[in-house]
C-alpha atoms as a PDB file:
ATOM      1  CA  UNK A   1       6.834  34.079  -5.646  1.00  0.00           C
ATOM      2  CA  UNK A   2       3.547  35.820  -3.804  1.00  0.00           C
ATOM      3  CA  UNK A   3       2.641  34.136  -0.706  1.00  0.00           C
ATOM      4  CA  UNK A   4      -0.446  33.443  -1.347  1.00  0.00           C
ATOM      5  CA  UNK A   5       0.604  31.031  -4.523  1.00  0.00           C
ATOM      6  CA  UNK A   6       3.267  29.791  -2.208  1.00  0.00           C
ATOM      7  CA  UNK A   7       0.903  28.498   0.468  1.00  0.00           C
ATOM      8  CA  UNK A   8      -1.305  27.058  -2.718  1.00  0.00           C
ATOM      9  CA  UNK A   9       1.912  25.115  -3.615  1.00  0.00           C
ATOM     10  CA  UNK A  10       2.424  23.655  -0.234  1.00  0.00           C
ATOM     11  CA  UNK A  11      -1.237  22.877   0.300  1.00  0.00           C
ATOM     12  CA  UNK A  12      -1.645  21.086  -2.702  1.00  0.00           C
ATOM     13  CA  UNK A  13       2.381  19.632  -1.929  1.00  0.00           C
ATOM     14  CA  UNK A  14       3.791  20.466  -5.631  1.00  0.00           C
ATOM     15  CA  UNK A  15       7.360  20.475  -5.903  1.00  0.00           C
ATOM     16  CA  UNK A  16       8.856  23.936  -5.817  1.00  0.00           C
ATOM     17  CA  UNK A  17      11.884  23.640  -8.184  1.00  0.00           C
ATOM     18  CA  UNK A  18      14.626  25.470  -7.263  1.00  0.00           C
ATOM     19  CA  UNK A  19      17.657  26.542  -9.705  1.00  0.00           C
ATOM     20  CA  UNK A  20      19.971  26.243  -6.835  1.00  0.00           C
ATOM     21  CA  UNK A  21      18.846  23.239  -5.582  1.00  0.00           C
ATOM     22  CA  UNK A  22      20.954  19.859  -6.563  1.00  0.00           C
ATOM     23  CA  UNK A  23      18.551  16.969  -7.879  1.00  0.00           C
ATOM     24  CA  UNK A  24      17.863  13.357  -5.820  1.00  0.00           C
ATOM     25  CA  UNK A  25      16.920  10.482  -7.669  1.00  0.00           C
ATOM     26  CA  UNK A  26      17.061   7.995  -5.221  1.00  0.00           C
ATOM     27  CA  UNK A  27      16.465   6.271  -1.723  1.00  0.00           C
ATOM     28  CA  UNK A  28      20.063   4.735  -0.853  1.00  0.00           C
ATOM     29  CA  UNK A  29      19.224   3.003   2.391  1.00  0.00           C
ATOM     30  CA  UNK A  30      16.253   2.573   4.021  1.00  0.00           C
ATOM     31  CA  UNK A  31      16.810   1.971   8.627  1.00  0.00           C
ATOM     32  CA  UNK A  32      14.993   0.064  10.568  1.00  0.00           C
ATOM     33  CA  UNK A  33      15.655  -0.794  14.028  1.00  0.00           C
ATOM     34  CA  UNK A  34      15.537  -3.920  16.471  1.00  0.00           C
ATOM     35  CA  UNK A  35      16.857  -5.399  19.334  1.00  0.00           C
ATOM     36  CA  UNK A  36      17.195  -8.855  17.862  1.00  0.00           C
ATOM     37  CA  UNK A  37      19.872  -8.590  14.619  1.00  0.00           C
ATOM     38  CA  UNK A  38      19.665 -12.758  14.545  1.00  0.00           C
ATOM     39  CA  UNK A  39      15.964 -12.726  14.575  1.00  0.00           C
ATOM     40  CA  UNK A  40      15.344 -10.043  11.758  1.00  0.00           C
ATOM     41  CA  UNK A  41      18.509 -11.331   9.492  1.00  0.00           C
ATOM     42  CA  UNK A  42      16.638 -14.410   9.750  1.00  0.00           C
ATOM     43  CA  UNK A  43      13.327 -13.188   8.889  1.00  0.00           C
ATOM     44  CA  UNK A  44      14.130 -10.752   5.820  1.00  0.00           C
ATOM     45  CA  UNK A  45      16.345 -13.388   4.601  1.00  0.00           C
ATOM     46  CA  UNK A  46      13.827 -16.453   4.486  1.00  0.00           C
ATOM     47  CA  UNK A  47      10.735 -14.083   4.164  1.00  0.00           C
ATOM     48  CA  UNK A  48      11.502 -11.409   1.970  1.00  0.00           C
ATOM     49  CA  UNK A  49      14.713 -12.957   0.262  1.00  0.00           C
ATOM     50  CA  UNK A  50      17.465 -10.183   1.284  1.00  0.00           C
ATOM     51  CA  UNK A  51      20.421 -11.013   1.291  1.00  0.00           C
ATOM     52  CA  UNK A  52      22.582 -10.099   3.846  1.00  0.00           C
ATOM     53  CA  UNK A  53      26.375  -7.377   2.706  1.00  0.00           C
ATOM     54  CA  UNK A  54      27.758  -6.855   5.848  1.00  0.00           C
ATOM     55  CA  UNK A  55      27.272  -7.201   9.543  1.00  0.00           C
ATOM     56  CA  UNK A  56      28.411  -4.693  12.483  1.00  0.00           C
ATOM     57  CA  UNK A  57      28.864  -7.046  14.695  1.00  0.00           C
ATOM     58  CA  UNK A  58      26.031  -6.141  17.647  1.00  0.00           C
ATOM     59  CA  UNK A  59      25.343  -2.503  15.732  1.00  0.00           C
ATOM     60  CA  UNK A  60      23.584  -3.775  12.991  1.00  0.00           C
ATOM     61  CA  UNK A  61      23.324  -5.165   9.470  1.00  0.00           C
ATOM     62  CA  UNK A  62      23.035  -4.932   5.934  1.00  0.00           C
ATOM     63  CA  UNK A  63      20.691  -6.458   4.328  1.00  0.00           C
ATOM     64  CA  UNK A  64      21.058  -5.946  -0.192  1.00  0.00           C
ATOM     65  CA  UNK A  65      16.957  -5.011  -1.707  1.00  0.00           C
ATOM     66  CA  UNK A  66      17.859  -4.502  -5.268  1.00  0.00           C
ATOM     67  CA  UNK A  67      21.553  -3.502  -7.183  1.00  0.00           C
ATOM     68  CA  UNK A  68      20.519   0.427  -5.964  1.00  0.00           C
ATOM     69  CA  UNK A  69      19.404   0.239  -2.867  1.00  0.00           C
ATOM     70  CA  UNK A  70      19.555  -1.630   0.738  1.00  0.00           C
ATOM     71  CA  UNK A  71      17.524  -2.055   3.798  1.00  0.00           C
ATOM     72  CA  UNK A  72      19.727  -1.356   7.074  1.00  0.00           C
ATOM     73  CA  UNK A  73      18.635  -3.065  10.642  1.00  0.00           C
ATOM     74  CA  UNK A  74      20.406  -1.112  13.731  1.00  0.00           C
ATOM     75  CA  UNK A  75      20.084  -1.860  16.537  1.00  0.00           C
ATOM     76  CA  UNK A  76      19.030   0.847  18.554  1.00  0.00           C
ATOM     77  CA  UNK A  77      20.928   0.452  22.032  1.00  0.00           C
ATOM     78  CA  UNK A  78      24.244   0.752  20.139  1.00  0.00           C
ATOM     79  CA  UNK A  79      23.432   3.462  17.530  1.00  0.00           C
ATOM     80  CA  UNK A  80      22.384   5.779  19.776  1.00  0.00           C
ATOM     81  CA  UNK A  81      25.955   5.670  21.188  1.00  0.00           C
ATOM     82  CA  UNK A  82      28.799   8.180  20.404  1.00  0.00           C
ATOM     83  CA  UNK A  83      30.506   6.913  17.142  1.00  0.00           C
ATOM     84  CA  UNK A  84      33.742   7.703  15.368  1.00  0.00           C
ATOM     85  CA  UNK A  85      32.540   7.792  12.118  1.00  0.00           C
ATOM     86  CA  UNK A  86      28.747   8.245  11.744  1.00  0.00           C
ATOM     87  CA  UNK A  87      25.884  10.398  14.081  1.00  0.00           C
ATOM     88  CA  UNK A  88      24.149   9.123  16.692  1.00  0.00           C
ATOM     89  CA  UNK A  89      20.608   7.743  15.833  1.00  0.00           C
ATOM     90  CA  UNK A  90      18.154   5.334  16.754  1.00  0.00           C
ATOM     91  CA  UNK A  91      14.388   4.923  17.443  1.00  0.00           C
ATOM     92  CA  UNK A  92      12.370   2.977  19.858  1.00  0.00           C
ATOM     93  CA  UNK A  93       8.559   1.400  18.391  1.00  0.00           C
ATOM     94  CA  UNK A  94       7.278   0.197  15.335  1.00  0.00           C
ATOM     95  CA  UNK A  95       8.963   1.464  12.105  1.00  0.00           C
ATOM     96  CA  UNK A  96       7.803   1.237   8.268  1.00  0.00           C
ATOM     97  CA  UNK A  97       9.418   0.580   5.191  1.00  0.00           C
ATOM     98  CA  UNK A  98       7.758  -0.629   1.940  1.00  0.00           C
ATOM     99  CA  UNK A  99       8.830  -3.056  -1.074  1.00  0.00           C
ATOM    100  CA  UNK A 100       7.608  -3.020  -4.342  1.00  0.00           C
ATOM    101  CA  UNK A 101       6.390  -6.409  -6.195  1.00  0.00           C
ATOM    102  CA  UNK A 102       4.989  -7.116  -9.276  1.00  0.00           C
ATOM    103  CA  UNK A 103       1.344  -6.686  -9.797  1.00  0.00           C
ATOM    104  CA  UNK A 104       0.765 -10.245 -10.813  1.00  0.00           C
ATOM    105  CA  UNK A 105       2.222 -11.765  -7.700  1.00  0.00           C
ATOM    106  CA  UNK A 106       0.321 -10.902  -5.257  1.00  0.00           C
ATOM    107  CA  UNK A 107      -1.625 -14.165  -4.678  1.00  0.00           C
ATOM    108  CA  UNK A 108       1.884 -15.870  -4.441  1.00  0.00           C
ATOM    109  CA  UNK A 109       2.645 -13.666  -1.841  1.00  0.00           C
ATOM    110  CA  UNK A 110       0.205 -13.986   0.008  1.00  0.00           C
ATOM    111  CA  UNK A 111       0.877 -18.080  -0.194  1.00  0.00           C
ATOM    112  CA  UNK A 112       4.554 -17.197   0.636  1.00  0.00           C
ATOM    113  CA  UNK A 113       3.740 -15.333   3.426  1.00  0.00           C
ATOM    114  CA  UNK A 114       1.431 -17.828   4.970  1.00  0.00           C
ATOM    115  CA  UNK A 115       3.833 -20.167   4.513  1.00  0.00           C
ATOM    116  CA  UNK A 116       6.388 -18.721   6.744  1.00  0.00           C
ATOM    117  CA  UNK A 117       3.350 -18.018   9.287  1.00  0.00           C
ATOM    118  CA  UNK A 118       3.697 -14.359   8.881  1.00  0.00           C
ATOM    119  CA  UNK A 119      -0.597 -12.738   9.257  1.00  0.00           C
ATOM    120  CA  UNK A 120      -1.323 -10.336   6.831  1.00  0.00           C
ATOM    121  CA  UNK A 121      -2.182  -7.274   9.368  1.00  0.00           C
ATOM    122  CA  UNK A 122      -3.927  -5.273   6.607  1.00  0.00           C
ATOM    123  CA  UNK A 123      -4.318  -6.197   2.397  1.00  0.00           C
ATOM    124  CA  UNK A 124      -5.250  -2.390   0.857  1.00  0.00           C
ATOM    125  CA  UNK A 125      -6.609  -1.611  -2.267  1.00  0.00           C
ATOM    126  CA  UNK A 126      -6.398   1.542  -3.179  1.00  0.00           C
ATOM    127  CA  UNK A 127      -7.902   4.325  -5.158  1.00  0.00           C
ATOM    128  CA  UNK A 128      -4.476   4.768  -7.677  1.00  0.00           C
ATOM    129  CA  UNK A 129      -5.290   0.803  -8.511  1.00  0.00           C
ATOM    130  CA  UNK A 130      -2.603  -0.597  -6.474  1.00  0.00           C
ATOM    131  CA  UNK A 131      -2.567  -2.958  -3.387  1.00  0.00           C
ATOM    132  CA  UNK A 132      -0.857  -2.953  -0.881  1.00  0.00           C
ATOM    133  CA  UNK A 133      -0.398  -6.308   1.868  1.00  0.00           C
ATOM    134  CA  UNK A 134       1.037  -5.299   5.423  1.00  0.00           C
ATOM    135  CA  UNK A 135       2.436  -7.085   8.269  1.00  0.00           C
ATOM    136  CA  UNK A 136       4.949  -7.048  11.027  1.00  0.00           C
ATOM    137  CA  UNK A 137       8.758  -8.475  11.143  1.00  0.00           C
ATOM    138  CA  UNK A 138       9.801  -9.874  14.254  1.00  0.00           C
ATOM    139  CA  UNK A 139      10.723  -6.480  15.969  1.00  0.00           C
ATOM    140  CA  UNK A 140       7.400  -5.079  15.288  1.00  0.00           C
ATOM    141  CA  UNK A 141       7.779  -2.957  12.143  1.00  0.00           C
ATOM    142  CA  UNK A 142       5.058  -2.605   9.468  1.00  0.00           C
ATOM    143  CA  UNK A 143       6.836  -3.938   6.304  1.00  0.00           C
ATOM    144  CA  UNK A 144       4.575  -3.390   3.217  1.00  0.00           C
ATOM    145  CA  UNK A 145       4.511  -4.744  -0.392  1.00  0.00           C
ATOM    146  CA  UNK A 146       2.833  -2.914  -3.028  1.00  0.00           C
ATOM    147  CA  UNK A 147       1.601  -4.060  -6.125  1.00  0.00           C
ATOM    148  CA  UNK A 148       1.107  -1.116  -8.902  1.00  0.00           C
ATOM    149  CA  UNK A 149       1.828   2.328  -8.784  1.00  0.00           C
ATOM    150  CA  UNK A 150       0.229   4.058  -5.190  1.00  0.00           C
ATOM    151  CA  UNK A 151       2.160   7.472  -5.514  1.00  0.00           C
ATOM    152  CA  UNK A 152       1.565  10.284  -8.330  1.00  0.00           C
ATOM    153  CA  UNK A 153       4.687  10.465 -10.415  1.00  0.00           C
END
């Protein structure tokens, strides 16, 4: 491949397929960190409706977002420490993750959320069609739920 159409590819961020390069079809886990496991199991449990798979005692938890996939909550003072079995990791501020909900329920969650007293920071509509409704768990992430397709397949 010429340079040229190689920096055209990047600009315009195609996908450069590569024979040698095994496929990935999925986000496994998604991390998000917090001092306060209690506070956060509590919140994406009564909030969002996760259910909790496992705890690591003052590491972090597990928290189950569909059969394929799971939202993990370290926190950050302990995963930065040396471990036998995993890397170190770990971030300080405000992280992101998003959850996808059906287009039709967005009025319900935005009754749900005011419900549990939880401000809707920002409610997007963008130019794909679909909305998107942000606000903050109790460690300061931006959690997002989108309604309708936002990325290009």
């Amino acid at each position: 491949m010429d340079l040229g159409l190689l920096l055209n590819c990047i600009v315009q961020r195609d996908v450069i397929e590569s024979p040698t390069m095994p496929p990935l079809f999925a986000i496994h886990e998604t991390c998000l960190y917090a001092d306060d496991l209690a506070a956060m199991e509590r919140f994406y449990s009564a909030v969002l409706g996760l259910r909790k798979v496992s705890e690591m005692a003052t590491r972090g938890l597990t928290l189950r977002v569909d059969a394929k996939s799971v939202l993990l909550i370290f926190n950050p003072n302990e995963t930065r420490q040396p471990h036998a079995q995993v890397p170190a990791h770990g971030a300080i501020g405000a992280g992101h993750c998003a959850f996808s909900i059906p287009p039709d329920s967005l009025d319900e969650w935005r009754a749900h959320l005011s419900g549990h007293n939880v401000p809707i920071e920002r409610d997007v509509s963008w130019e794909s069609g679909a909305i998107s409704l942000y606000f903050r768990d109790p460690a300061g992430n931006s959690v997002e739920l989108i309604a309708g397709e936002l990325w290009p397949a």
